[in-house]
Protein backbone atom coordinates (compact mmCIF):
# COMPACT_ATOMS: atom_id res chain seq x y z
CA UNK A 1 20.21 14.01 -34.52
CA UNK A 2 17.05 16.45 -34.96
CA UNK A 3 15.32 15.11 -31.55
CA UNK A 4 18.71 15.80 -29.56
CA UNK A 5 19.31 19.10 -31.16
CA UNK A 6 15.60 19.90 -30.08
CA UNK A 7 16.30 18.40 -26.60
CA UNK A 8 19.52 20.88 -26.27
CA UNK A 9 17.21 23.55 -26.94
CA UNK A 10 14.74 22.80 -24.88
CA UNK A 11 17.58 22.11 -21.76
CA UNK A 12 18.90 25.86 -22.60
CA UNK A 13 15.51 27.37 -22.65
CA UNK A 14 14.48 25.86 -19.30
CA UNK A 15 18.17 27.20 -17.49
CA UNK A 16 18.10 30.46 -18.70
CA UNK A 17 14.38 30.90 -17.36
CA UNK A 18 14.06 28.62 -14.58
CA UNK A 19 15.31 29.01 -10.76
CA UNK A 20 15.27 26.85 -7.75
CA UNK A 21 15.43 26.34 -4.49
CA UNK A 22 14.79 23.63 -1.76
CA UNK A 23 15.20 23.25 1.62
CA UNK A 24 14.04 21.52 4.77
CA UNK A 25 12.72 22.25 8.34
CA UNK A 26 12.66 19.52 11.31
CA UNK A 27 8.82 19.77 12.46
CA UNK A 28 10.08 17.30 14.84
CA UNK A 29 8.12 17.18 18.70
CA UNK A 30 9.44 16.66 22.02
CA UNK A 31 9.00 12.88 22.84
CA UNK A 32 5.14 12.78 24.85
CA UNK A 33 2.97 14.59 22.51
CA UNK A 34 -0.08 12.83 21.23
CA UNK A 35 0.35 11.24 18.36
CA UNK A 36 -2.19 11.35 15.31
CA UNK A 37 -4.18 8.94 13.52
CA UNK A 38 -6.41 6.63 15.31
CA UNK A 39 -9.29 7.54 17.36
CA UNK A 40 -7.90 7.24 20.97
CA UNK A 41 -4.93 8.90 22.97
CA UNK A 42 -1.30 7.17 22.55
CA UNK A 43 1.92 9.45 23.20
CA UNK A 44 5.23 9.17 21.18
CA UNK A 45 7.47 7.20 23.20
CA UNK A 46 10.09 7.99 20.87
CA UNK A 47 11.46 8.93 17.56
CA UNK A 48 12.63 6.98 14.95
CA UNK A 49 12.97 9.42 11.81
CA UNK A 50 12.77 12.99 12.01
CA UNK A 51 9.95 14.91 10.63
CA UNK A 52 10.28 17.73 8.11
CA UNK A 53 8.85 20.49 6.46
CA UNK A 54 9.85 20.43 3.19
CA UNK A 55 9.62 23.36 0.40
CA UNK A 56 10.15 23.69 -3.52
CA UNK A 57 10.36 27.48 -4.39
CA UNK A 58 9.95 27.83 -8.33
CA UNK A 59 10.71 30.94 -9.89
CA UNK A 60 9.87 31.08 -13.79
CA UNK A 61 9.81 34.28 -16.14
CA UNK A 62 10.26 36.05 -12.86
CA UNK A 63 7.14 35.27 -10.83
CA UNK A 64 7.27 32.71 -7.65
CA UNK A 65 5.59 29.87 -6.15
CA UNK A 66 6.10 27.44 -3.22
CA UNK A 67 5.27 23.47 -2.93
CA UNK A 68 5.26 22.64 0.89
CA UNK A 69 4.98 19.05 2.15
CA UNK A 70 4.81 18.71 5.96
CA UNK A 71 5.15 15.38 7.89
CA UNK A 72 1.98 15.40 9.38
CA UNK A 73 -1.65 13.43 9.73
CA UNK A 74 -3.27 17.19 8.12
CA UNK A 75 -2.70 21.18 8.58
CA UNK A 76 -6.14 22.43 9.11
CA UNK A 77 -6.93 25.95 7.24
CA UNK A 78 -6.04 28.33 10.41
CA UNK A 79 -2.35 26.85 10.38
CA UNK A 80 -1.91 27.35 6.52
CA UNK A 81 -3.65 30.86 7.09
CA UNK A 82 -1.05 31.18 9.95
CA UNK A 83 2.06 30.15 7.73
CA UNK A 84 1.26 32.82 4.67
CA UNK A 85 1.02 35.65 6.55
CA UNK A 86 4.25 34.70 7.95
CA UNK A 87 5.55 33.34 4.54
CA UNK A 88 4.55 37.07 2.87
CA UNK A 89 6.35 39.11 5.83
CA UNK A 90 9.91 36.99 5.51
CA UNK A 91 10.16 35.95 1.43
CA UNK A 92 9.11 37.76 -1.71
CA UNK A 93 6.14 35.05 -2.00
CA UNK A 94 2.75 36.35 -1.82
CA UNK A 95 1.11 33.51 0.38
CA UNK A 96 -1.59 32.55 -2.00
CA UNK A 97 0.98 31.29 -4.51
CA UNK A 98 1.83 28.92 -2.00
CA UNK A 99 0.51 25.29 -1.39
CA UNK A 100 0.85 23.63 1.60
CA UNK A 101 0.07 20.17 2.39
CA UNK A 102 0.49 17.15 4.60
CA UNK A 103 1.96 13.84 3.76
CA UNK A 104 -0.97 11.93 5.87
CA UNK A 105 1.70 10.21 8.34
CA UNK A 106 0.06 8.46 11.33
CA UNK A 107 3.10 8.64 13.55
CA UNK A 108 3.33 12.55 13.74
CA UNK A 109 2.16 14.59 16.65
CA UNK A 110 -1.61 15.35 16.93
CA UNK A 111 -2.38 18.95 15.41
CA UNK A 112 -6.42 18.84 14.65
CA UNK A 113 -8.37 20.50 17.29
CA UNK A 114 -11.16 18.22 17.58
CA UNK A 115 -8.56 15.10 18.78
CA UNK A 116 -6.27 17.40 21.26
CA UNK A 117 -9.80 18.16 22.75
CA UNK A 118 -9.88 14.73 24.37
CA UNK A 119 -5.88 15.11 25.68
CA UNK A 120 -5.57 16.27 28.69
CA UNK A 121 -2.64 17.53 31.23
CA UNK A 122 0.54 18.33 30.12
CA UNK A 123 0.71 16.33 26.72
CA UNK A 124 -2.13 18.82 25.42
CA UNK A 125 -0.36 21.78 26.77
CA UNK A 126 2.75 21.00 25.12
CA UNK A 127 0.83 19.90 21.50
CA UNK A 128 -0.75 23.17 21.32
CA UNK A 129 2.81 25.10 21.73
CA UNK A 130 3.78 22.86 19.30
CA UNK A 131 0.94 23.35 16.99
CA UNK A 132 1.21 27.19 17.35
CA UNK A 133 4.86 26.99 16.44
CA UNK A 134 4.54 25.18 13.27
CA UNK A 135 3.38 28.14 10.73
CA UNK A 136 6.84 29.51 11.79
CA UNK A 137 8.82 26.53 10.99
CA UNK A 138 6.50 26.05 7.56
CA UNK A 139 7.84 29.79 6.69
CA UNK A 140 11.33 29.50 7.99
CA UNK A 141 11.28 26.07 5.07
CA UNK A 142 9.96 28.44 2.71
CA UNK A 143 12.56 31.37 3.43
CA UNK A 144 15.34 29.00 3.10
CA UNK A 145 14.15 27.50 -0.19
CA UNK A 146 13.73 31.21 -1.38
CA UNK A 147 17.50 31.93 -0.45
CA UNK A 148 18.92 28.92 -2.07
CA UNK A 149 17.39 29.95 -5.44
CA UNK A 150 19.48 29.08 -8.57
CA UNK A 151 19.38 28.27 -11.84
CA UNK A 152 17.73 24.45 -12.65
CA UNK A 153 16.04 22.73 -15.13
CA UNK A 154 12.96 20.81 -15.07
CA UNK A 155 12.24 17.26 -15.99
CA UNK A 156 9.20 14.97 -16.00
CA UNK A 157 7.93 11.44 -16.10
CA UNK A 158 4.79 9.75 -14.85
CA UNK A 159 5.74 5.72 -13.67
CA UNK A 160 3.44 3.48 -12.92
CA UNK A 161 3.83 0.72 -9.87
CA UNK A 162 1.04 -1.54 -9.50
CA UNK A 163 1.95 -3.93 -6.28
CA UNK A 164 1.88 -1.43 -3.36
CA UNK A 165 -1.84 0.26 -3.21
CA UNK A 166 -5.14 -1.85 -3.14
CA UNK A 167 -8.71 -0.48 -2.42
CA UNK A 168 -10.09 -0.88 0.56
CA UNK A 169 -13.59 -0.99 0.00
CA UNK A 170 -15.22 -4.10 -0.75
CA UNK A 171 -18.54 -5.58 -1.90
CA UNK A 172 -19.29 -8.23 0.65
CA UNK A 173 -21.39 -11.64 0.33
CA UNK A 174 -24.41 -9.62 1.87
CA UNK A 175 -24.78 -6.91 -0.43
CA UNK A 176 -22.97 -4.60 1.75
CA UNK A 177 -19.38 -2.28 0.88
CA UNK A 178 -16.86 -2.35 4.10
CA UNK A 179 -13.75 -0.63 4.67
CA UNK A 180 -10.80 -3.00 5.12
CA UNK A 181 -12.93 -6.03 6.16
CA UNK A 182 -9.53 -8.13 7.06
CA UNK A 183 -7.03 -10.68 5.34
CA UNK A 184 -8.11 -13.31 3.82
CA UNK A 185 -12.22 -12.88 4.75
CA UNK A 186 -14.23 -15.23 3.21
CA UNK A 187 -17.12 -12.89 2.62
CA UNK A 188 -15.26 -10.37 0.50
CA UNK A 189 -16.64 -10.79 -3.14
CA UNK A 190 -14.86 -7.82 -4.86
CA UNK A 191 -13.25 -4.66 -4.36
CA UNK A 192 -15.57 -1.93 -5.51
CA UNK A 193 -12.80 0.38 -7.21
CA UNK A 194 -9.26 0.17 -8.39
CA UNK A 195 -5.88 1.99 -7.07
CA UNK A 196 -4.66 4.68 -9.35
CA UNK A 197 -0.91 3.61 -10.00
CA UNK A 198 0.85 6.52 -11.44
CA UNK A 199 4.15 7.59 -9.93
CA UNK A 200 4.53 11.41 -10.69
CA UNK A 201 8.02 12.33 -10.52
CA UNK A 202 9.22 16.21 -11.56
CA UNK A 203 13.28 16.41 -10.73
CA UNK A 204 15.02 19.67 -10.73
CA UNK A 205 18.79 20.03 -11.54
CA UNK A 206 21.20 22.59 -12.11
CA UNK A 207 23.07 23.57 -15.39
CA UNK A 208 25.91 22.03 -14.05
CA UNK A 209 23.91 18.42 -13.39
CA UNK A 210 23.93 19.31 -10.03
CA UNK A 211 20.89 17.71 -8.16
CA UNK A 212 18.64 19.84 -6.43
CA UNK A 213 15.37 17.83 -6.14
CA UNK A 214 12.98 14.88 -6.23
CA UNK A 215 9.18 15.97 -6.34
CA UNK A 216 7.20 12.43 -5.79
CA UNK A 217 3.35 11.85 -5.85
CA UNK A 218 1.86 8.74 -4.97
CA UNK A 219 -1.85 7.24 -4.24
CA UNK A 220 -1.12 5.22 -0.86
CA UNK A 221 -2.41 6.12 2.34
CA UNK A 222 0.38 6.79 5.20
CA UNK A 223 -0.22 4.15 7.74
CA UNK A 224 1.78 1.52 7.42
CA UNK A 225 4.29 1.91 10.78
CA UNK A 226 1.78 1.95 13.95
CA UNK A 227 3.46 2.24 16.97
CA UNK A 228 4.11 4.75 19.15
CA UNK A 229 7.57 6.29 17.88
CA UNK A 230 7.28 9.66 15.30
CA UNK A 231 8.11 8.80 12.18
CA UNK A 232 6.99 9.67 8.28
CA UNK A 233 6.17 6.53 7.45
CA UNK A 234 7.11 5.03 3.52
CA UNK A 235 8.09 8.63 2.17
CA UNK A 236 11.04 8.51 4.62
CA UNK A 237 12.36 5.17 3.45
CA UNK A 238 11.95 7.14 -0.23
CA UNK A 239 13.62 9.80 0.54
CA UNK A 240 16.77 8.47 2.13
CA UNK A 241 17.55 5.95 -0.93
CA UNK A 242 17.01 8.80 -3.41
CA UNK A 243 19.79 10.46 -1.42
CA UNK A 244 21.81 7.62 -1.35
CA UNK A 245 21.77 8.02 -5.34
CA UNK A 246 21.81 11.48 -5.78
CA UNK A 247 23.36 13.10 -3.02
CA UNK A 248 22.36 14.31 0.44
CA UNK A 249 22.21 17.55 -1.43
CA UNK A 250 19.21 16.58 -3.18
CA UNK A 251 15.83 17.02 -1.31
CA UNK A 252 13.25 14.41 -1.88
CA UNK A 253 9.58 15.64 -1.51
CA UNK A 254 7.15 13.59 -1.14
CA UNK A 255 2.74 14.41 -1.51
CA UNK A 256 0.26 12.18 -0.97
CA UNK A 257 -1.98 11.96 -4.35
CA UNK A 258 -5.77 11.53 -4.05
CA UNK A 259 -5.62 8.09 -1.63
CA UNK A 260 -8.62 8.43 0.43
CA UNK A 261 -10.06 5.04 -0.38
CA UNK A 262 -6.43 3.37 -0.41
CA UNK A 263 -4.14 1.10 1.56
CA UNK A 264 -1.20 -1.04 1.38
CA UNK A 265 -3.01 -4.00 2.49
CA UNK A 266 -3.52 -7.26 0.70
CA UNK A 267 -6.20 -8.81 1.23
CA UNK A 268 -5.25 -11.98 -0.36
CA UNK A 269 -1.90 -12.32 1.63
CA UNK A 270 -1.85 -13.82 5.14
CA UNK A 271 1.48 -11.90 5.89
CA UNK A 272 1.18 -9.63 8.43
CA UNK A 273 1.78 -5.79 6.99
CA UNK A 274 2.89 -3.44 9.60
CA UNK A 275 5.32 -1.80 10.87
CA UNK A 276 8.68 0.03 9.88
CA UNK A 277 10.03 -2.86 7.78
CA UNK A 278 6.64 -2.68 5.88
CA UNK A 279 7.44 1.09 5.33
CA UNK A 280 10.56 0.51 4.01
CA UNK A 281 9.51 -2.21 1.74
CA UNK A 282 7.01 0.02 0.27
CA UNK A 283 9.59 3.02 0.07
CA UNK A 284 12.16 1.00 -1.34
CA UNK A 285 10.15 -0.72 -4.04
CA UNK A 286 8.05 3.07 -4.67
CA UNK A 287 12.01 4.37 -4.64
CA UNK A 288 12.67 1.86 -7.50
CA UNK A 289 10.31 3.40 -9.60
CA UNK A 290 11.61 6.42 -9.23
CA UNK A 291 15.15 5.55 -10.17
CA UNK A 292 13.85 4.03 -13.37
CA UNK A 293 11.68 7.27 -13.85
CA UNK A 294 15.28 8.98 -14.05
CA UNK A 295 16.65 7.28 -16.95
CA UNK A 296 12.85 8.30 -18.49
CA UNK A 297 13.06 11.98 -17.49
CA UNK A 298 11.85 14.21 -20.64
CA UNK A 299 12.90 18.06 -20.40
CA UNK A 300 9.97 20.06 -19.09
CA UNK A 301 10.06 23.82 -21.19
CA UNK A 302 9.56 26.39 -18.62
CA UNK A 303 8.07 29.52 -18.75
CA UNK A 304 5.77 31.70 -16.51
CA UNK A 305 4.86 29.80 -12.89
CA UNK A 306 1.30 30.75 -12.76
CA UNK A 307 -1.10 29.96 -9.66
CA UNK A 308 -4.83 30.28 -9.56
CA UNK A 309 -6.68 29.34 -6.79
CA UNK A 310 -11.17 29.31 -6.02
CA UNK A 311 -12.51 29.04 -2.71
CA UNK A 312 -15.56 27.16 -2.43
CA UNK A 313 -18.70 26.78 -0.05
CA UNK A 314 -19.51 23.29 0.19
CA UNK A 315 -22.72 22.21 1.65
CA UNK A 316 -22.10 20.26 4.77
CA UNK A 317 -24.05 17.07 6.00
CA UNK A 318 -26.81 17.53 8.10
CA UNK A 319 -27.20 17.07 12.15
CA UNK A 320 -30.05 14.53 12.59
CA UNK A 321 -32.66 15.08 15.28
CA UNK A 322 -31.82 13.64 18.91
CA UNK A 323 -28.33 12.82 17.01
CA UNK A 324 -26.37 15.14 18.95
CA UNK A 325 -26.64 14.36 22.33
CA UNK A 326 -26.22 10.37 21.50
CA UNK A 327 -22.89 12.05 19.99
CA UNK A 328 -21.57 13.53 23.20
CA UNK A 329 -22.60 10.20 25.08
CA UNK A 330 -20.28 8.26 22.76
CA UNK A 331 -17.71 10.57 22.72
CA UNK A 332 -17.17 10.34 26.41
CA UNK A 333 -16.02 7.19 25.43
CA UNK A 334 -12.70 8.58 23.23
CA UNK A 335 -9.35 6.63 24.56
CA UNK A 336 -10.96 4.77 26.72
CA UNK A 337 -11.15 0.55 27.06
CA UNK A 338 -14.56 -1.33 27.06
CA UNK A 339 -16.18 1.88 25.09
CA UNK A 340 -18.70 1.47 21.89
CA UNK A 341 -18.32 0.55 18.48
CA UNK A 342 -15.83 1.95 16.12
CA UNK A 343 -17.98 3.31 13.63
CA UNK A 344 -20.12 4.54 16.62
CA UNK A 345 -17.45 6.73 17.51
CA UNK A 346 -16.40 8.17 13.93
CA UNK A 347 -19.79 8.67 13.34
CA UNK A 348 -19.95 10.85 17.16
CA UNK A 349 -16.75 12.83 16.44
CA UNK A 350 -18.64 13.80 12.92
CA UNK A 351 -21.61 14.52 14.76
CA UNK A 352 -20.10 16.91 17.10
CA UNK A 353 -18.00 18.62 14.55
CA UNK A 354 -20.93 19.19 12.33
CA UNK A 355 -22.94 20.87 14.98
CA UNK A 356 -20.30 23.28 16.10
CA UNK A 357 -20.05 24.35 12.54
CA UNK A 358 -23.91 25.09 13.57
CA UNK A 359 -25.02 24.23 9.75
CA UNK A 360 -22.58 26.21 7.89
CA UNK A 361 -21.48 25.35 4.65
CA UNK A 362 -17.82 24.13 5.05
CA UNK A 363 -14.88 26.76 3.00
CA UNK A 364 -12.63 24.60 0.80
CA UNK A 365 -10.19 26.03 -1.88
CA UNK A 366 -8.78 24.44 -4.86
CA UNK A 367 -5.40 25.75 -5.82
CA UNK A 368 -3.34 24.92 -9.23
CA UNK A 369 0.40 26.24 -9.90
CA UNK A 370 1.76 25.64 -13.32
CA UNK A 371 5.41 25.43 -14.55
CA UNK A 372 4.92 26.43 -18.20
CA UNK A 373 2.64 24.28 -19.86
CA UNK A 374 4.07 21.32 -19.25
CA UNK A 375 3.44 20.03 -15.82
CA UNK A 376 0.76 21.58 -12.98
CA UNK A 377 -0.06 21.09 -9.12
CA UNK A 378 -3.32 20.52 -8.36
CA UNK A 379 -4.18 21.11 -4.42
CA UNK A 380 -7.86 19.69 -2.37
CA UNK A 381 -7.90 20.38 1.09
CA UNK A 382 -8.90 16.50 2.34
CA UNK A 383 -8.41 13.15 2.23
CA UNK A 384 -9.61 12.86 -1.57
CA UNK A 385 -11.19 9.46 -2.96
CA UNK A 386 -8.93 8.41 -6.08
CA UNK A 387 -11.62 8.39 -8.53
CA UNK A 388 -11.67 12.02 -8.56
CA UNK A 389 -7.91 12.06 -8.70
CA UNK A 390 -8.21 10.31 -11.76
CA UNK A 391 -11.10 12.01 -13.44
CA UNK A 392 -9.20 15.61 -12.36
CA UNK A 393 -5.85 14.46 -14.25
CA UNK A 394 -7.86 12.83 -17.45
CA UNK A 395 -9.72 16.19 -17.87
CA UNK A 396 -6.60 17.72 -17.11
CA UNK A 397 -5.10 20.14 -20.65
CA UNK A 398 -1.61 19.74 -18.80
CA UNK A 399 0.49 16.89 -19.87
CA UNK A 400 1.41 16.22 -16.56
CA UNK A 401 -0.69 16.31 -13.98
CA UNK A 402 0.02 15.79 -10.03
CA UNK A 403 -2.99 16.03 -7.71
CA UNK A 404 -2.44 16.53 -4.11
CA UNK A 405 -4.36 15.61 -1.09
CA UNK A 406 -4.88 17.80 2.30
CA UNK A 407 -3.75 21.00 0.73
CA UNK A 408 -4.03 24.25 1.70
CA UNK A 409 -6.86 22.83 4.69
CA UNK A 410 -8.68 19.67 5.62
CA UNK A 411 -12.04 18.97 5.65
CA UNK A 412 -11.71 15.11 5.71
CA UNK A 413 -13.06 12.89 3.84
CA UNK A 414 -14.23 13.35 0.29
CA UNK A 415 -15.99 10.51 -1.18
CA UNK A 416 -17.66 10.24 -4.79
CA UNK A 417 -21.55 10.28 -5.34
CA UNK A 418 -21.73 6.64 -5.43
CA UNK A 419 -19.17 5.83 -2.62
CA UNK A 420 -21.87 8.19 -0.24
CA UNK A 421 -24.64 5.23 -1.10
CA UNK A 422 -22.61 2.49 -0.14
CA UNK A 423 -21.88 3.68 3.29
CA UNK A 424 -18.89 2.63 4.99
CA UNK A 425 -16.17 4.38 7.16
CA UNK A 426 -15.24 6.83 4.82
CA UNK A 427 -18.56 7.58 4.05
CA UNK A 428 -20.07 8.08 7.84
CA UNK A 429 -16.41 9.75 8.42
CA UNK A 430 -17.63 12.32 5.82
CA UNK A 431 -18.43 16.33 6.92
CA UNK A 432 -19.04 17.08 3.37
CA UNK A 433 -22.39 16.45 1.34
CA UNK A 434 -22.76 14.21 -1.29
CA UNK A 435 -21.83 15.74 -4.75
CA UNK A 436 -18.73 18.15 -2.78
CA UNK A 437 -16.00 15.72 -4.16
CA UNK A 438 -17.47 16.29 -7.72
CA UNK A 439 -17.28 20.15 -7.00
CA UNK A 440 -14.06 20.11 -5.77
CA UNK A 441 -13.25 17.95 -9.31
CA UNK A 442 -15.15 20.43 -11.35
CA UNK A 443 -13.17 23.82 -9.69
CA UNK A 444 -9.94 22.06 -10.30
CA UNK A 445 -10.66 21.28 -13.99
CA UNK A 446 -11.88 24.67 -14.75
CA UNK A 447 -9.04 26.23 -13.18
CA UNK A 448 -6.23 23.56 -15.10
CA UNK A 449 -8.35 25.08 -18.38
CA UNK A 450 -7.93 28.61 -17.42
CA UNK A 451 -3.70 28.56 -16.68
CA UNK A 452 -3.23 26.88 -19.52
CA UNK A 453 -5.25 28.68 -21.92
CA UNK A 454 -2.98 31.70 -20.62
């Protein structure tokens, strides 16, 4: 009787100081852009789910902040620059109390400037209309979530599911770590890591149990569909059996958590896994969890939302001598047949990116936005390996923690210290230096410290 008096209390604390609102955008292209994700040219020959932006506005104790989630590969920093300013000049949201990320889908259009440099013709004219129009359909997601504030209360639980991620770096016979080295290889010894498998779930209702929204954060890399037809890949799947529960009221919003080193693919199974029934078997059995998150929900007591946010300079990786023009030689190569190694060519594109940058020390921020002291976002702008996930969310003073991926910029991959002397795809992918991801780690912990010590 004493735990549901203090439950009621809680409930009537968070209405009376908690409001609302959600609301999505289509972000959906014209069928014949370039589509994102692999490293040569293929155009959407259609569209098989649409793509959204999707915002949270939370207003607690009277000051604002905004979760965006965008179906999209990344949002490099000029387009989030590009989508505050417009977010500050339509809604009451100052745009540094907003985080913006991608869900990592690889059948969305092409938006990063280094890939639409190898389209040509009309598909890269129309993908950089496209891309310029985005920051307006990011604030117009925003400005709608802003009008539709209302009352809610917050809730919280953190599931687990253990059979959809796997690493995908492995220690091999010869001594060597390899990124997805193929089903059923005979020289794969051991995976070198393990998948983080927490399910964060924060769902917001109103005082009259009316659903507003699903907030899910998962550690599984969005690649699962292939093809050639837009689509958001597993989160999509998610999101329309949540509504099927809840209502088509509720919005279901999905971030990727720190995945960089993570797939869906096992290994150990023969079966082949891709494709859009493999994206809805992974959404269905990640929407499963969810549903038994529900009955698990524990009131979340609101109170001030608070956002801090440090921009960093992170040292970036070094050009090698004579490396450069071996790097525009292999790039000629991009989206074309017969061309050179795969690695060859990540290791090109990093290369030439690197040397335009002409040695300078690549900006990152770190943002956090808490909801009382309860439960706090925790945004990296890249593709962020899950050991620092988990380190940022055991150092974490919150009780709930959610760290998203591509946030607020991308910067690609961010490996660990000890990931950087294994090598691998990730690894030669890499702009940053070694030691960045455990910088970005560090900023994030010392900012979770700071919020909640206020």
């Amino acid at each position: 009787m004493r735990h549901w008096v203090a439950c009621c209390l809680l409930s009537s604390l968070a209405y009376a100081e908690l409001r609302v609102g959600a609301a999505a955008v289509k972000i959906t292209p014209p069928v014949g852009l370039p589509l994102a994700g692999y490293y040569h040219v293929r155009l959407a020959t259609g569209m098989h789910d649409e793509l959204y932006a999707k915002a949270l506005v939370l207003e607690g104790s009277g000051s604002r902040a905004a979760l965006v989630a965008c179906d999209l590969i990344a949002l490099e920093g000029d387009l989030v620059e590009a989508a505050r300013q417009l977010i500050e000049r339509t809604t009451g949201l100052r745009g540094d109390r907003v985080m913006i990320s991608a869900t990592h889908t690889h059948t969305g259009p092409e938006v990063e400037r280094q890939f639409l440099a190898f389209v040509e013709g009309a598909p890269r004219q129309a993908a950089e209309r496209y891309r310029a129009e985005l920051p307006s359909r990011i604030a117009e997601a925003v400005r709608l979530a802003e009008a539709a504030l209302t009352p809610a209360r917050a809730w919280a639980h953190i599931g687990r599911e253990e059979t959809l991620a796997f690493y995908r770096r492995f220690r091999m016979k010869d001594g060597t770590v390899q990124f997805n080295p193929g089903k059923l290889n005979p020289d794969i010894v051991e995976p070198v890591g393990k998948p983080d498998p927490d399910v964060a779930v924060v769902y917001f209702d109103t005082p009259d149990d009316k659903p507003l929204a699903t907030y899910v954060n998962y550690a599984l890399h969005l690649d699962t569909v292939g093809g050639t037809e837009y689509s958001g890949d597993y989160p999509y799947t998610l999101a329309r059996l949540l509504g099927q529960v809840k209502g088509p009221g509720m919005l279901t919003l999905f971030t990727l958590a720190a995945a960089g080193n993570i797939n869906h693919v096992d290994v150990k199974s023969p079966e082949p896994q891709k494709g859009h029934g493999e994206a809805q078997r992974i959404g269905t059995v990640l929407a499963g969890e969810v549903l038994k998150s529900y009955a698990r929900l524990k009131p979340v007591v609101s109170g001030p939302v608070r956002v801090l946010s440090r921009r960093l300079e992170l040292p970036a990786r070094q050009v090698e001598p004579g490396a450069l023009e071996s790097a525009r030689d292999t790039a000629r190569w991009f989206g074309k047949p017969g061309g050179p190694p795969f690695l060859d060519m990540v290791a090109a594109l990093r290369t030439l990116d690197l040397a335009g940058r002409g040695g300078k020390a690549i900006p990152a921020e770190v943002q956090v936005v808490a909801l009382g002291e309860e439960v706090a976002w925790v945004g990296l702008p890249g593709e962020i390996f899950v050991e620092l996930g988990v380190a940022i969310k055991r150092a974490s003073p919150f009780p709930r923690t959610v760290v998203v991926s591509l946030a607020n910029g991308s910067i690609d991959y961010v490996p660990t210290k000890e990931a950087f002397a294994e090598g691998a795809y990730e690894v030669i992918s890499a702009r940053c230096a070694p030691g960045c991801g455990e910088m970005l780690a560090d900023a994030a912990i010392g900012l979770l410290r700071d919020l909640y010590k206020r």
